[in-house]
C-alpha atoms as a PDB file:
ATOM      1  CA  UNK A   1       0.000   0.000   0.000  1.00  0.00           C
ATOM      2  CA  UNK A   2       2.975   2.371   0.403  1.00  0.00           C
ATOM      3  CA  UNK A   3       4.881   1.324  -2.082  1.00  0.00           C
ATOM      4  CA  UNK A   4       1.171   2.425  -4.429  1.00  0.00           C
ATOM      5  CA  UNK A   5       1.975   5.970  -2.952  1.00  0.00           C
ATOM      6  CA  UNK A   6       5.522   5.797  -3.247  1.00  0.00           C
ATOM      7  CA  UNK A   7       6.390   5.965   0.272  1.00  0.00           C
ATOM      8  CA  UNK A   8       9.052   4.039   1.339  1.00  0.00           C
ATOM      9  CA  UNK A   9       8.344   0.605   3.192  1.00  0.00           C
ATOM     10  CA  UNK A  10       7.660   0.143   6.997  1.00  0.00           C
ATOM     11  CA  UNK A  11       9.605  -2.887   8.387  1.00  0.00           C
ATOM     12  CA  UNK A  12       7.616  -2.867  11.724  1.00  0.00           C
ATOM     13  CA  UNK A  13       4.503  -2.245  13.126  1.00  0.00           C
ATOM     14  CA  UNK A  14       3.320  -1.631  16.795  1.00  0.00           C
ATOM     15  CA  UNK A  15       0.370  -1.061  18.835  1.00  0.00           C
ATOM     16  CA  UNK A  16       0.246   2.923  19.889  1.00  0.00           C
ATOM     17  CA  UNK A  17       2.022   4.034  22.926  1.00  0.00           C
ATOM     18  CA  UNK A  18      -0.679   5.308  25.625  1.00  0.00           C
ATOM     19  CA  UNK A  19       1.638   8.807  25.356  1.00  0.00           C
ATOM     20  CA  UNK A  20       0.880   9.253  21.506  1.00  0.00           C
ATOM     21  CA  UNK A  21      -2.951   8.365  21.943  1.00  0.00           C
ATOM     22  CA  UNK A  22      -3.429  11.015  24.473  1.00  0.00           C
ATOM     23  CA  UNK A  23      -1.777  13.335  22.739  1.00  0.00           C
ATOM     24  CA  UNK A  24      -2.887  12.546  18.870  1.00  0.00           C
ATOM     25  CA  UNK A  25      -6.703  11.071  19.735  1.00  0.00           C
ATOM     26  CA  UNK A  26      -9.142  12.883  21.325  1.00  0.00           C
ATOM     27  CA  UNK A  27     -11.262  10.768  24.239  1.00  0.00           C
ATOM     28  CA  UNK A  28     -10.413   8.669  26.613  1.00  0.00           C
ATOM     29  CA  UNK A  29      -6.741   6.652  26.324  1.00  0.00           C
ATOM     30  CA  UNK A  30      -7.667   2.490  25.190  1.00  0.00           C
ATOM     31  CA  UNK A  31     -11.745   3.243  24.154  1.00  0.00           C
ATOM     32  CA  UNK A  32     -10.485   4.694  21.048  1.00  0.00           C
ATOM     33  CA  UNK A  33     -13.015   2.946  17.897  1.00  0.00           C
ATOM     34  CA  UNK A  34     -11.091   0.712  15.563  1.00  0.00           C
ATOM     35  CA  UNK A  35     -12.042   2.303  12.487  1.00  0.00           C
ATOM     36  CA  UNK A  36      -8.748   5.285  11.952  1.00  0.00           C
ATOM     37  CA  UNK A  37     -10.322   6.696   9.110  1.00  0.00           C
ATOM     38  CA  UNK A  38     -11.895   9.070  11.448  1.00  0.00           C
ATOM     39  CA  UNK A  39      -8.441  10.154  13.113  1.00  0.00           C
ATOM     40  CA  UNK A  40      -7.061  10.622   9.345  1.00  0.00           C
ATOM     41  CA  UNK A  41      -4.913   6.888  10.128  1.00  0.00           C
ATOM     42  CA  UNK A  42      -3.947   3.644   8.177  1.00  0.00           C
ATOM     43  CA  UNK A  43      -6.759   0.862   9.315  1.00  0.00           C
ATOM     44  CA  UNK A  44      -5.115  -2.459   9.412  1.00  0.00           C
ATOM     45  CA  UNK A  45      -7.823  -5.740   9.363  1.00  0.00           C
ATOM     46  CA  UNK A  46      -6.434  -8.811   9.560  1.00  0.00           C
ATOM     47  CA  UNK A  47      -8.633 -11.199   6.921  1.00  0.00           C
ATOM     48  CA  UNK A  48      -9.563 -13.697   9.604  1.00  0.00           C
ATOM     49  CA  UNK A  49     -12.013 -10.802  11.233  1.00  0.00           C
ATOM     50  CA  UNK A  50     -13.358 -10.817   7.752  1.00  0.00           C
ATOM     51  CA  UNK A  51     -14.506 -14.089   7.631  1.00  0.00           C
ATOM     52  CA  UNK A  52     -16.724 -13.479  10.496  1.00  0.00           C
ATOM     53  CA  UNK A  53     -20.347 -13.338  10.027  1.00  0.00           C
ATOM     54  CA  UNK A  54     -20.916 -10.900  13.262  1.00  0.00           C
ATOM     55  CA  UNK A  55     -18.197  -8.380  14.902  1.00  0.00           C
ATOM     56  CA  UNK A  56     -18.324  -6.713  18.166  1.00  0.00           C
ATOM     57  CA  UNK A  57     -15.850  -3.648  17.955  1.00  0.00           C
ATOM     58  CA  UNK A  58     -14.636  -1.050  20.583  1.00  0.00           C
ATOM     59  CA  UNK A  59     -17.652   2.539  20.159  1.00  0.00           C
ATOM     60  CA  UNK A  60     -15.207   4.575  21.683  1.00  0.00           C
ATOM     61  CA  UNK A  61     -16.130   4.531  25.064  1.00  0.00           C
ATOM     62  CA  UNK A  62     -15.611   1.988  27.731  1.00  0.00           C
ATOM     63  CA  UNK A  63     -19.113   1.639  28.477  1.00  0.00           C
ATOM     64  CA  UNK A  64     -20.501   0.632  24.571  1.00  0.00           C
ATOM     65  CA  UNK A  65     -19.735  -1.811  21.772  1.00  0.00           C
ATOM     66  CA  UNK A  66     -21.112  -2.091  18.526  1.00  0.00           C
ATOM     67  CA  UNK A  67     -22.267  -5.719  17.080  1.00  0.00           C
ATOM     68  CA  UNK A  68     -21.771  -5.282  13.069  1.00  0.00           C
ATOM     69  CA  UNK A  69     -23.013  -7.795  10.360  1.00  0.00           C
ATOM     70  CA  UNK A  70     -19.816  -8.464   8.349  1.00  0.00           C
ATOM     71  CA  UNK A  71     -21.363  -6.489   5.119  1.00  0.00           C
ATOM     72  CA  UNK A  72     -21.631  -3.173   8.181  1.00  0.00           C
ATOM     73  CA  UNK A  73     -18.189  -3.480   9.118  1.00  0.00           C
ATOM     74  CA  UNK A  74     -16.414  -4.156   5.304  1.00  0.00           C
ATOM     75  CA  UNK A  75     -18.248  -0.761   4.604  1.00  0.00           C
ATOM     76  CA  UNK A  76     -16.604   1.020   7.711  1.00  0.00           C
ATOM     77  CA  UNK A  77     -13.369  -0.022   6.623  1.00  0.00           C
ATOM     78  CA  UNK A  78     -13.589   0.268   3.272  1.00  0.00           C
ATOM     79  CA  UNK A  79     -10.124   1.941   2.905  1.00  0.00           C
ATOM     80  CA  UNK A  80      -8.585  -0.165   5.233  1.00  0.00           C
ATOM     81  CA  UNK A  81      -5.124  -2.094   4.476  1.00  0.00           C
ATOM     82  CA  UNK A  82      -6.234  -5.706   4.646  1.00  0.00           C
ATOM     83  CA  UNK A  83      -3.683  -8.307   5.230  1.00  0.00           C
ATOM     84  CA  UNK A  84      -2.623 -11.482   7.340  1.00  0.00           C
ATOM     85  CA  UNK A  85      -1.641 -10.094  10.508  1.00  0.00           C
ATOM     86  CA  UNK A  86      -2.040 -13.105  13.001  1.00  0.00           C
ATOM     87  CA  UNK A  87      -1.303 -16.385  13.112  1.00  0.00           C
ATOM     88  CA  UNK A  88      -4.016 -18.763  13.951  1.00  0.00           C
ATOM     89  CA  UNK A  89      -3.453 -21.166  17.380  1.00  0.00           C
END
């Protein structure tokens, strides 16, 4: 996906540190939603969540979650980088 904008290649990716989410996302630090289009960030999915009929993903609070039909949640992250992230147990 970079290397489509010619940027140059990331060797490693991490979580967030709980410094650079309080300072770069508004709300409270570890209820932030997964979907970073609406910070202006890269979305990574890993393809196993897309095989999922039903999702239950993080509303950006502590207190609320949002259950998405798999169709609901391919739309909300329809620019998202898509990729195998994980490796299954």
């Amino acid at each position: 996906w970079r290397k489509k904008r010619k940027e140059k290649a990331i060797k490693k990716i991490d979580f967030a540190s709980e410094s650079w989410m309080k300072k770069n996302i508004p709300g409270k630090v570890g209820a932030a939603p997964p979907f970073g289009q609406i910070f202006k960030l890269a979305t990574f999915v890993d393809n196993i969540l897309l095989r999922q009929p039903k999702l239950i993903v993080n509303a950006g609070d502590y207190n609320f979650s949002l259950k998405l039909i798999k169709s609901s949640f391919q739309k909300a992250i329809k620019d998202a980088i898509k990729g195998s992230f994980s490796k299954a147990k």
